[in-house]
PDB file of N, CA and C in Angstrom:
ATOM      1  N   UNK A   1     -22.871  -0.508  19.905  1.00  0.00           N
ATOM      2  CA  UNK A   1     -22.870   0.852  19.380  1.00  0.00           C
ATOM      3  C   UNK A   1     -23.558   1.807  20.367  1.00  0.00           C
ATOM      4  N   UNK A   2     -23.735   1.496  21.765  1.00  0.00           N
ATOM      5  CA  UNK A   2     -24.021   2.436  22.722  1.00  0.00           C
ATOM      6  C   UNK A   2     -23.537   4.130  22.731  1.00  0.00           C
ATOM      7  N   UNK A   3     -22.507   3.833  22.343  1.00  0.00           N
ATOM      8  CA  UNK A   3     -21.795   5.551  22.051  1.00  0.00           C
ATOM      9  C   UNK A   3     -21.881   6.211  20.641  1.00  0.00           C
ATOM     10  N   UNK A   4     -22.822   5.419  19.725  1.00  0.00           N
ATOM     11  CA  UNK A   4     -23.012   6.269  18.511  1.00  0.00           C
ATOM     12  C   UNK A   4     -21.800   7.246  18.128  1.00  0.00           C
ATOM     13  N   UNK A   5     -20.425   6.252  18.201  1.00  0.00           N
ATOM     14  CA  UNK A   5     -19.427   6.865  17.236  1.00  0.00           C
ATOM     15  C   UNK A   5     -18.576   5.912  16.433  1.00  0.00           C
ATOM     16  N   UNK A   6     -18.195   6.757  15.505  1.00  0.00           N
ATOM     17  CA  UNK A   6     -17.310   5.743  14.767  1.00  0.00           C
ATOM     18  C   UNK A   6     -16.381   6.262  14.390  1.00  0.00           C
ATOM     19  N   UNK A   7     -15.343   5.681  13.404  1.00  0.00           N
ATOM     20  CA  UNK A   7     -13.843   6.428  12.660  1.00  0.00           C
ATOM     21  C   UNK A   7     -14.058   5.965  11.189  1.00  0.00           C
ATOM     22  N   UNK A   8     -13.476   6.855  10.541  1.00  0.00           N
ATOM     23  CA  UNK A   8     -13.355   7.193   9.442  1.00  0.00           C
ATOM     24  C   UNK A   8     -12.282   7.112   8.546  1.00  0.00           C
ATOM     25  N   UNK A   9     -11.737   7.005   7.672  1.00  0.00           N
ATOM     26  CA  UNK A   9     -10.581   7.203   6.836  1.00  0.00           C
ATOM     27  C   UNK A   9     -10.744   6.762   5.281  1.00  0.00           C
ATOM     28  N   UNK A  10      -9.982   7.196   4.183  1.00  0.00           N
ATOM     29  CA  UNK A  10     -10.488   7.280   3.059  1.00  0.00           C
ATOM     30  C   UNK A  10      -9.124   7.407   2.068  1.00  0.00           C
ATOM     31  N   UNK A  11      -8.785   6.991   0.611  1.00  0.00           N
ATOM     32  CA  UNK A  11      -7.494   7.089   0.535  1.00  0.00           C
ATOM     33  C   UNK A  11      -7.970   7.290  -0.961  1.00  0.00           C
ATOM     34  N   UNK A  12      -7.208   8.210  -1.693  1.00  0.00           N
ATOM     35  CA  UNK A  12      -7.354   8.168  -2.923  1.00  0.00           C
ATOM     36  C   UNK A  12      -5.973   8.360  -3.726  1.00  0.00           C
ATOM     37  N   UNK A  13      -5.767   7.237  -4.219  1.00  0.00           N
ATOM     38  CA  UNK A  13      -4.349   6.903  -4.340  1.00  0.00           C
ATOM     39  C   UNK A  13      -3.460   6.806  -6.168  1.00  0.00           C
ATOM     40  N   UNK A  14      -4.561   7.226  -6.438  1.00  0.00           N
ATOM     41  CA  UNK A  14      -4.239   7.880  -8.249  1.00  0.00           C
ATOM     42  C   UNK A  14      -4.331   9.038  -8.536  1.00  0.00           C
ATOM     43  N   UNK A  15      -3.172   9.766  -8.714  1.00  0.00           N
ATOM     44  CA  UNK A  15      -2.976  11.362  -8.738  1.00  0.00           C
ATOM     45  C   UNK A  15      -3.626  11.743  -9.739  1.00  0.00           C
ATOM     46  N   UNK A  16      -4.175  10.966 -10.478  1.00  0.00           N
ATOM     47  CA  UNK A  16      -4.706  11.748 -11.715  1.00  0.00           C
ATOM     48  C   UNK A  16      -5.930  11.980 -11.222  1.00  0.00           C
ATOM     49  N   UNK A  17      -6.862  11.434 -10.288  1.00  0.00           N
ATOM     50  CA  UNK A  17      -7.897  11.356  -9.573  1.00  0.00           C
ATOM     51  C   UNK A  17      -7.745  13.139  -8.775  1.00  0.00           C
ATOM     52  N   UNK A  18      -6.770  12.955  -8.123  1.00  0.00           N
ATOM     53  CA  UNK A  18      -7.101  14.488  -7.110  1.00  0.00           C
ATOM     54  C   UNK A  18      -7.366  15.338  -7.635  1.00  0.00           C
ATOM     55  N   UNK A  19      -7.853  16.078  -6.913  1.00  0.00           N
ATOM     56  CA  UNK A  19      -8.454  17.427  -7.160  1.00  0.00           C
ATOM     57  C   UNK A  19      -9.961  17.472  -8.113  1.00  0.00           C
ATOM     58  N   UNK A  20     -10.344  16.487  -8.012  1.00  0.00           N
ATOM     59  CA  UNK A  20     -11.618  16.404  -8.639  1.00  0.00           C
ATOM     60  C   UNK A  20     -12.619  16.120  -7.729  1.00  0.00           C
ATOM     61  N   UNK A  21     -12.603  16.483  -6.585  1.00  0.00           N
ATOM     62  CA  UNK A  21     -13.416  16.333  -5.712  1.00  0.00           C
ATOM     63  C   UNK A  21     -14.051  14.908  -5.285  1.00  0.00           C
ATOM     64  N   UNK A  22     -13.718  14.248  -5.445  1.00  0.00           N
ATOM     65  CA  UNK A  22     -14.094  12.489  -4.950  1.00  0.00           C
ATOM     66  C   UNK A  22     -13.837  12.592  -3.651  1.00  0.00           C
ATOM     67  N   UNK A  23     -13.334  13.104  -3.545  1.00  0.00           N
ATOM     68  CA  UNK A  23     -12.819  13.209  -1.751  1.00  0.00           C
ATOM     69  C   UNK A  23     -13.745  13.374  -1.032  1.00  0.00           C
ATOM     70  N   UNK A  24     -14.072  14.579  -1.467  1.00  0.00           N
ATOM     71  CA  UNK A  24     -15.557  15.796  -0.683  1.00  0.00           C
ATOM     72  C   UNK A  24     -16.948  14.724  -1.009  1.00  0.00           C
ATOM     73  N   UNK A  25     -16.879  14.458  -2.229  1.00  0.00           N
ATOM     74  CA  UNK A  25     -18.190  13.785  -2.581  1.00  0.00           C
ATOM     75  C   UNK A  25     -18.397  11.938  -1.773  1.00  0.00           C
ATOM     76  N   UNK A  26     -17.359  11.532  -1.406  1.00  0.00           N
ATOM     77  CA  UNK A  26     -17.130  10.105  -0.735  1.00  0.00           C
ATOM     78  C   UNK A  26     -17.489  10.357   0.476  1.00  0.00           C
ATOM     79  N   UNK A  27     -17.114  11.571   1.029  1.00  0.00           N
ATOM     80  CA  UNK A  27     -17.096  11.875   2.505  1.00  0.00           C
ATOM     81  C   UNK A  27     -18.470  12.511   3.313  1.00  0.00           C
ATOM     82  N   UNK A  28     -18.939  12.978   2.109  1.00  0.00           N
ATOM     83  CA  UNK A  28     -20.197  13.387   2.239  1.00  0.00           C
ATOM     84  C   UNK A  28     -21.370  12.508   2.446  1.00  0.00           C
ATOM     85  N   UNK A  29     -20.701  11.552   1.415  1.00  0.00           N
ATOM     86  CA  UNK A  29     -21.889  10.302   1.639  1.00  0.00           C
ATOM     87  C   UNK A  29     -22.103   9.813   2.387  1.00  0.00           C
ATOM     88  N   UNK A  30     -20.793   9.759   2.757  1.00  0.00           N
ATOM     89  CA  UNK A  30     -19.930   8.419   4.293  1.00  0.00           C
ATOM     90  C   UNK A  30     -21.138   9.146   5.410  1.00  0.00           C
ATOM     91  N   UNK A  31     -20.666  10.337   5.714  1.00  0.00           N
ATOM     92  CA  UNK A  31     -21.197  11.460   6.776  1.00  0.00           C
ATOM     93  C   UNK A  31     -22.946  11.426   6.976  1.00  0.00           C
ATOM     94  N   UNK A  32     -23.586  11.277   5.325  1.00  0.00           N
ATOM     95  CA  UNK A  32     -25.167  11.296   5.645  1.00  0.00           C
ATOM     96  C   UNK A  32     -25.324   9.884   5.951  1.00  0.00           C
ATOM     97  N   UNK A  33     -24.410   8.699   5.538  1.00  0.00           N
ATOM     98  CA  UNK A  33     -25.162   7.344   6.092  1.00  0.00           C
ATOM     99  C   UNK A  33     -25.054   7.587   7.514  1.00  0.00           C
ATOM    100  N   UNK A  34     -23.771   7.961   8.305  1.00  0.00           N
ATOM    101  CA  UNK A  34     -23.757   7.570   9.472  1.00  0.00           C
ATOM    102  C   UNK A  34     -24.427   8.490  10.068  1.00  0.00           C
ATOM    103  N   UNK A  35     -24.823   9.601  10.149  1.00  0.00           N
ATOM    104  CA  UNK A  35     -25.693  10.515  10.741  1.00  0.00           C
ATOM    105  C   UNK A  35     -27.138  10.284  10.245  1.00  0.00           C
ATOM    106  N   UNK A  36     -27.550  10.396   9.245  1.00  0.00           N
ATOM    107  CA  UNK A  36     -29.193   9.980   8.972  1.00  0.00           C
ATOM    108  C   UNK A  36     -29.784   8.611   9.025  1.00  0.00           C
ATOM    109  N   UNK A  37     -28.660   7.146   8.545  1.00  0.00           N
ATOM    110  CA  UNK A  37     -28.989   6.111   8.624  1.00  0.00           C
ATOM    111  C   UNK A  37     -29.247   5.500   9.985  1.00  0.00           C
ATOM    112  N   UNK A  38     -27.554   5.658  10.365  1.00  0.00           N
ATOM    113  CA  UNK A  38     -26.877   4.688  11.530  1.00  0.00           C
ATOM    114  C   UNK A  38     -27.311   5.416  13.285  1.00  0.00           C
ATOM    115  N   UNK A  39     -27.338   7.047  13.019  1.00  0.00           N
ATOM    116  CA  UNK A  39     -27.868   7.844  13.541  1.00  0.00           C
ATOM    117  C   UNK A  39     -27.033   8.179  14.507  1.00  0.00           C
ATOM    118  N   UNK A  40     -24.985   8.356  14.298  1.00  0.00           N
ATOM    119  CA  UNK A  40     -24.074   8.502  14.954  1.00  0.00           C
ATOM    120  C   UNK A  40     -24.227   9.677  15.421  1.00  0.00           C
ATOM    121  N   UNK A  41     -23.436   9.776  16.812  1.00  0.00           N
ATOM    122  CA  UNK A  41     -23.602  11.057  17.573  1.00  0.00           C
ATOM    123  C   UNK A  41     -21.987  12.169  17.039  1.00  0.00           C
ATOM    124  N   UNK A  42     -21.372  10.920  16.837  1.00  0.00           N
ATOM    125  CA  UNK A  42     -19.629  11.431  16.396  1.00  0.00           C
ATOM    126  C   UNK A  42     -19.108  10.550  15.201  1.00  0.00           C
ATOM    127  N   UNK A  43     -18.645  11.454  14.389  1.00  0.00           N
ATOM    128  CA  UNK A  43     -17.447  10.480  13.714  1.00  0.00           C
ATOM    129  C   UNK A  43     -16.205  11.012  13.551  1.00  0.00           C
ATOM    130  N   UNK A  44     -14.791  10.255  13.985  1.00  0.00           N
ATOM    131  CA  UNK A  44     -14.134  11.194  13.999  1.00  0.00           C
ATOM    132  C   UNK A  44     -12.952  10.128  13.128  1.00  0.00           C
ATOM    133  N   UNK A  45     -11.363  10.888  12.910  1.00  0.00           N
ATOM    134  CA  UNK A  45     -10.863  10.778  11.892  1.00  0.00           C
ATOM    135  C   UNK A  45      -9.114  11.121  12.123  1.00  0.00           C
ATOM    136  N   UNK A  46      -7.942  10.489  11.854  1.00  0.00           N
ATOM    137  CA  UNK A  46      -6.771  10.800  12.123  1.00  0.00           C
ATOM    138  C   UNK A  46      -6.028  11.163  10.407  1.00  0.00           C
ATOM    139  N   UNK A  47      -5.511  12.270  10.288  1.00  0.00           N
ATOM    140  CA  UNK A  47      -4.682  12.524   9.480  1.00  0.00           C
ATOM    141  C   UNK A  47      -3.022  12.658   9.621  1.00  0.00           C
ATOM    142  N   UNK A  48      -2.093  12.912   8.968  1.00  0.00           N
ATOM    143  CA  UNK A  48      -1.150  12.953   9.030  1.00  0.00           C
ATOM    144  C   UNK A  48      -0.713  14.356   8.529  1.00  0.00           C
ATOM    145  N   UNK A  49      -0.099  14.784   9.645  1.00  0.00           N
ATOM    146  CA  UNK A  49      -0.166  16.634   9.278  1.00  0.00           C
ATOM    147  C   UNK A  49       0.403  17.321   8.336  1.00  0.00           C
ATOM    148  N   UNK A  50       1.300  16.888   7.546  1.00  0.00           N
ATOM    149  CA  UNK A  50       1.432  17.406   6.080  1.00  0.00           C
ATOM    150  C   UNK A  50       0.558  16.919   5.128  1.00  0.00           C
ATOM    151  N   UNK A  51      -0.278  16.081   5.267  1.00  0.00           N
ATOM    152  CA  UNK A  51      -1.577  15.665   4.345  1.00  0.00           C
ATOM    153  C   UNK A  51      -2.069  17.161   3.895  1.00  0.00           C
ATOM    154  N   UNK A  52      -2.035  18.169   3.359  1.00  0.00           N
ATOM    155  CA  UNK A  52      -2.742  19.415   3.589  1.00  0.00           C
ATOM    156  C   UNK A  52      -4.627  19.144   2.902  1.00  0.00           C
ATOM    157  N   UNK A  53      -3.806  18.830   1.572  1.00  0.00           N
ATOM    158  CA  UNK A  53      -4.892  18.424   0.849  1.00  0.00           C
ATOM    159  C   UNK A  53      -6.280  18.230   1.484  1.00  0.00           C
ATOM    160  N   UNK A  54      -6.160  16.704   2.094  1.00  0.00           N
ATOM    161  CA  UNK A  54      -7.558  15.773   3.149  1.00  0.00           C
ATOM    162  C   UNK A  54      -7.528  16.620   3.997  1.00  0.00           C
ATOM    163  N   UNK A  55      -6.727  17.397   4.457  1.00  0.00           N
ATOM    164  CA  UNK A  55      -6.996  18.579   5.942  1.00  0.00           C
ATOM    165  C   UNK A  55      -7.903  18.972   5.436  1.00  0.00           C
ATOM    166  N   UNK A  56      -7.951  20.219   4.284  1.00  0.00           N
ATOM    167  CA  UNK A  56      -8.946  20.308   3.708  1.00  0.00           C
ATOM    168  C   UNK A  56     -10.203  20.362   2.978  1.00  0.00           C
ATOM    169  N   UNK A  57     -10.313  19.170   3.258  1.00  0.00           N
ATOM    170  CA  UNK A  57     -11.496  18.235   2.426  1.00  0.00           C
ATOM    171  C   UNK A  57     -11.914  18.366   4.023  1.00  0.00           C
ATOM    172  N   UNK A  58     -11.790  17.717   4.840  1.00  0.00           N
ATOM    173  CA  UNK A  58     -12.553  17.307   5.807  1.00  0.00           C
ATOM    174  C   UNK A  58     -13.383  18.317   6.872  1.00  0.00           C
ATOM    175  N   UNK A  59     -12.092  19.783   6.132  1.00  0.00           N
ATOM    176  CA  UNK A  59     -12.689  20.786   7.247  1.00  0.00           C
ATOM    177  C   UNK A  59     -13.663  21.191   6.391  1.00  0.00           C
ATOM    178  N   UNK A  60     -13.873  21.353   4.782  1.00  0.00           N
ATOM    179  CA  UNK A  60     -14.705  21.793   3.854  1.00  0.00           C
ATOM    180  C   UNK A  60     -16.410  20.339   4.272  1.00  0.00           C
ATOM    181  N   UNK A  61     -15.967  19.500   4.527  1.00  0.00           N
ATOM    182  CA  UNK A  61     -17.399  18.751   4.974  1.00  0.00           C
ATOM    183  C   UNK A  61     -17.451  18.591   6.113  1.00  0.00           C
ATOM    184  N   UNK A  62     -17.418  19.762   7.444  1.00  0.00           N
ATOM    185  CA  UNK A  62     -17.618  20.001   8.787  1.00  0.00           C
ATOM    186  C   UNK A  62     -16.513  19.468   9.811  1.00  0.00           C
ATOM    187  N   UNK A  63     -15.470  18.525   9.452  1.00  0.00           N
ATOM    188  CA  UNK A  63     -15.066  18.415  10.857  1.00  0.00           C
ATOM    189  C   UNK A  63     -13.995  19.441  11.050  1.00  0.00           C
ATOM    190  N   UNK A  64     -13.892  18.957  12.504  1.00  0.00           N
ATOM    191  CA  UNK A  64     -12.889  20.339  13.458  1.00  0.00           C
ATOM    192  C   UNK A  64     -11.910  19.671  13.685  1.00  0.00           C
ATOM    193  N   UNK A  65     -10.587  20.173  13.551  1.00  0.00           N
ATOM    194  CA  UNK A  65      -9.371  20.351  14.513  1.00  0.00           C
ATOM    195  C   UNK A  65      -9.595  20.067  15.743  1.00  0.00           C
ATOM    196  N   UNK A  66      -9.250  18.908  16.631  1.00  0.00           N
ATOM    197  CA  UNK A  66      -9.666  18.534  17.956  1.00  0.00           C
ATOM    198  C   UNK A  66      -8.013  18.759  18.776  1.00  0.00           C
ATOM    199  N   UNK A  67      -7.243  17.973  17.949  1.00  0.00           N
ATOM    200  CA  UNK A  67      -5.768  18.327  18.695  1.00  0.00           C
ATOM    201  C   UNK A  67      -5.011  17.364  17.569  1.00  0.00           C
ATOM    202  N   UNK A  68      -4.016  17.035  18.551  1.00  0.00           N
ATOM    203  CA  UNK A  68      -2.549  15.839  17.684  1.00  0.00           C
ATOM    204  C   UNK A  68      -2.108  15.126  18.606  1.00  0.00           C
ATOM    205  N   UNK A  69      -1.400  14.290  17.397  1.00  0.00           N
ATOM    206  CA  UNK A  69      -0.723  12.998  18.574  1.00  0.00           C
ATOM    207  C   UNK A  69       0.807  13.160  17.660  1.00  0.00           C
ATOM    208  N   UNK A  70       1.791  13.918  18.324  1.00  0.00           N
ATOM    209  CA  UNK A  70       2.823  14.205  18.414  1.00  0.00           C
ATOM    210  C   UNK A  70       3.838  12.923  17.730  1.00  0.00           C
ATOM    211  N   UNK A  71       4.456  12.650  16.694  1.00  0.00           N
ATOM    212  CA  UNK A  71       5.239  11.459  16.346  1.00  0.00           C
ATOM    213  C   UNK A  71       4.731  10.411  16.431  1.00  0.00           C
ATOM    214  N   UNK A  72       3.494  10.624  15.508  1.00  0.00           N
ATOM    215  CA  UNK A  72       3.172   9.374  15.848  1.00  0.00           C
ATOM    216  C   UNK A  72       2.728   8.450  14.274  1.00  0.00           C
ATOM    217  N   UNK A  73       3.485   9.202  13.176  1.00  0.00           N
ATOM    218  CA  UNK A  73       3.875   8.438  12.118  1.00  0.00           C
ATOM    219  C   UNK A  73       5.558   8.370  11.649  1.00  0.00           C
ATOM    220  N   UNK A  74       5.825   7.227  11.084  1.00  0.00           N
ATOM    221  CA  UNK A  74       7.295   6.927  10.954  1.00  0.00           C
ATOM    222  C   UNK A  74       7.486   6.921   9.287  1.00  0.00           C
ATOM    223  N   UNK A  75       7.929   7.999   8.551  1.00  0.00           N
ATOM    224  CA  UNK A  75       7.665   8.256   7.020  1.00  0.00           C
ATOM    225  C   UNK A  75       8.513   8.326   6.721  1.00  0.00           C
ATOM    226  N   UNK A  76       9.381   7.911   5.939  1.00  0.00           N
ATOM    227  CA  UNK A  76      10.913   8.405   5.057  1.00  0.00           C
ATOM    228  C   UNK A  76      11.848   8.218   5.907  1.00  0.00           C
ATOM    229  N   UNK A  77      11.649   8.255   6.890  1.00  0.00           N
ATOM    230  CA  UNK A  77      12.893   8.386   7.654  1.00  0.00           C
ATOM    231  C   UNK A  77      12.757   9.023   8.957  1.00  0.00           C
ATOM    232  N   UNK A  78      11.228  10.034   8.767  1.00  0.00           N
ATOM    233  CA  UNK A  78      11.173  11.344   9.808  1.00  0.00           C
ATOM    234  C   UNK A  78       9.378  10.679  10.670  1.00  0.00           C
ATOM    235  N   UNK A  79       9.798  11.118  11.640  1.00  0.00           N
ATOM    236  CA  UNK A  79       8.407  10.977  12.651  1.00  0.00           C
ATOM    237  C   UNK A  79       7.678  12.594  12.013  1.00  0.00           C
ATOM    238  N   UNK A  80       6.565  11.942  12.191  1.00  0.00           N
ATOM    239  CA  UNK A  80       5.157  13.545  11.672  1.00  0.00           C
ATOM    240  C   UNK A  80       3.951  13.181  12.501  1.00  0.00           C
ATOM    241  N   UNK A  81       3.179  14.040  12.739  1.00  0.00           N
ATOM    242  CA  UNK A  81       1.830  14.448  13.868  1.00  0.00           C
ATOM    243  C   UNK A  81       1.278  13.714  13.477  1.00  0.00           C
ATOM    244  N   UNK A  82       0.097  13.346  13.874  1.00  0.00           N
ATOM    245  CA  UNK A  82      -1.358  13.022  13.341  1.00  0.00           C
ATOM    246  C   UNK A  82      -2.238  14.103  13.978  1.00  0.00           C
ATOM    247  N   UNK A  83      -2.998  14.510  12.950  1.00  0.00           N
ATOM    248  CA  UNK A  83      -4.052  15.560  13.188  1.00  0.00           C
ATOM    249  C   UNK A  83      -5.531  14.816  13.661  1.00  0.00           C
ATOM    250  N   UNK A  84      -5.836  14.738  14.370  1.00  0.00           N
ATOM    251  CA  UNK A  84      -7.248  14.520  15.177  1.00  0.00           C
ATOM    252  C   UNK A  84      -8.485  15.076  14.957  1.00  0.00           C
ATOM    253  N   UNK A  85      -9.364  14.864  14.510  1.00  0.00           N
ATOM    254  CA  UNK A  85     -10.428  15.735  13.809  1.00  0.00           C
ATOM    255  C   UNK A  85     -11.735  14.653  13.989  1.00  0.00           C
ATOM    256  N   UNK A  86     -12.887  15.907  14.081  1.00  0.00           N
ATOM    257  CA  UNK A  86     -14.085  15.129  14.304  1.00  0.00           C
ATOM    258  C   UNK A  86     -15.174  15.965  14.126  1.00  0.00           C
ATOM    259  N   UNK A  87     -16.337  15.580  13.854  1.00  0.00           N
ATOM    260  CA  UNK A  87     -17.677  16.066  13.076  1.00  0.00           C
ATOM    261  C   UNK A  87     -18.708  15.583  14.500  1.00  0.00           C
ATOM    262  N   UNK A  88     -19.383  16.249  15.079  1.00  0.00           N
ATOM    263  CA  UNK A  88     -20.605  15.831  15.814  1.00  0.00           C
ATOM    264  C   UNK A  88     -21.888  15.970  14.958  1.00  0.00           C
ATOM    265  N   UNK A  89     -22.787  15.294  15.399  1.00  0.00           N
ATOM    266  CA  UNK A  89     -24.554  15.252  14.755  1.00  0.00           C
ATOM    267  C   UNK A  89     -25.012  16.553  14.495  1.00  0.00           C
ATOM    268  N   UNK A  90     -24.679  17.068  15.619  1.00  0.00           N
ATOM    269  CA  UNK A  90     -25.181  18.610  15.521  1.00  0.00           C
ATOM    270  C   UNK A  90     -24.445  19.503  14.553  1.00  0.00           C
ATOM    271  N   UNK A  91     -23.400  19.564  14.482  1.00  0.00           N
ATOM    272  CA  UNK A  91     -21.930  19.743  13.568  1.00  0.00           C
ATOM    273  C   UNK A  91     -22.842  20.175  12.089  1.00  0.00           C
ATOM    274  N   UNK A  92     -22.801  18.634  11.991  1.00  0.00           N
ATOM    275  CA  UNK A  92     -23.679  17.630  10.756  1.00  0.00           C
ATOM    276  C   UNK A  92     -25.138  18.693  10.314  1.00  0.00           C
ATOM    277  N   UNK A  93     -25.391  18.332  11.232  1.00  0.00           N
ATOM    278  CA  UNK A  93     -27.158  18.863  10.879  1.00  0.00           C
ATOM    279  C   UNK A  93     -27.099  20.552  10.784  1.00  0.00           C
ATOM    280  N   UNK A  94     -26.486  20.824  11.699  1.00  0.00           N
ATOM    281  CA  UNK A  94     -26.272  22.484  11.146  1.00  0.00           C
ATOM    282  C   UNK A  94     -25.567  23.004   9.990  1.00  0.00           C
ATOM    283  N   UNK A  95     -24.348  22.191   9.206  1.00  0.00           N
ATOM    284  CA  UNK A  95     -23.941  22.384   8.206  1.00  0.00           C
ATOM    285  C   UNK A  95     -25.167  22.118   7.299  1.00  0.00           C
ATOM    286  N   UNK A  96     -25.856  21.389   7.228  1.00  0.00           N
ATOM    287  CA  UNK A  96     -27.003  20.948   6.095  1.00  0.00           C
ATOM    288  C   UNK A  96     -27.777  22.378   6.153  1.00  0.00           C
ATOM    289  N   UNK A  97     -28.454  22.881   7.338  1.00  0.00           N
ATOM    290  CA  UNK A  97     -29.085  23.863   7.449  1.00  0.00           C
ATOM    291  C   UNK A  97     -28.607  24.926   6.696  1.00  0.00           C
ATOM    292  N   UNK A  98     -27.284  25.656   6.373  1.00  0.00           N
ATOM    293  CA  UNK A  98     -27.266  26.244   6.344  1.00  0.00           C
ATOM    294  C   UNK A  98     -26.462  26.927   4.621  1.00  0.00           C
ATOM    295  N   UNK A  99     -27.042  25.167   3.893  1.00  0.00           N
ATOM    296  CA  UNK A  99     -26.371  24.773   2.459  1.00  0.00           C
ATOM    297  C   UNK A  99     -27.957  25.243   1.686  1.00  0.00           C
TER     298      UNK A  99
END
């Protein structure tokens, strides 16, 4: 663990579940173990770009838009992006500051 980073991902897969925030509240947790416990410098995270939903969860608990990886899921029939996203320590610790 020389590079104090890790990856992330999270699935909540009973619609009756969404929108009740489990998302935000799982991710949050995830975020203070690995930054206050583990004492990560990065954690970062791949979505699938019509996900809108988790887009938004993740940008609502600090991470950023880093870039995409162009076709690089095979769904229904159709290739779709993956969205690239990531939270730094500092990221982290300044969002707390400022809650």
């Amino acid at each position: 663990m020389h590079d104090r980073r890790a990856s992330f991902a999270i699935g909540i897969f009973w619609p009756d579940l969404l929108g009740e925030g489990l998302g935000s509240k799982a991710t949050r947790l995830v975020l203070g173990f690995a930054f206050d416990q583990l004492k990560l410098h990065r954690v970062s995270l791949r979505v699938i770009a019509y996900n809108e939903r988790p887009i938004r969860c993740y940008q609502k608990c600090g991470f950023k838009i880093e870039g995409s990886e162009r076709e690089a899921w095979f769904v229904n029939g159709r290739w779709h992006d993956d969205i690239i996203m990531g939270l730094l320590e500092s990221e982290y610790t300044s969002t707390l500051s400022n809650k």
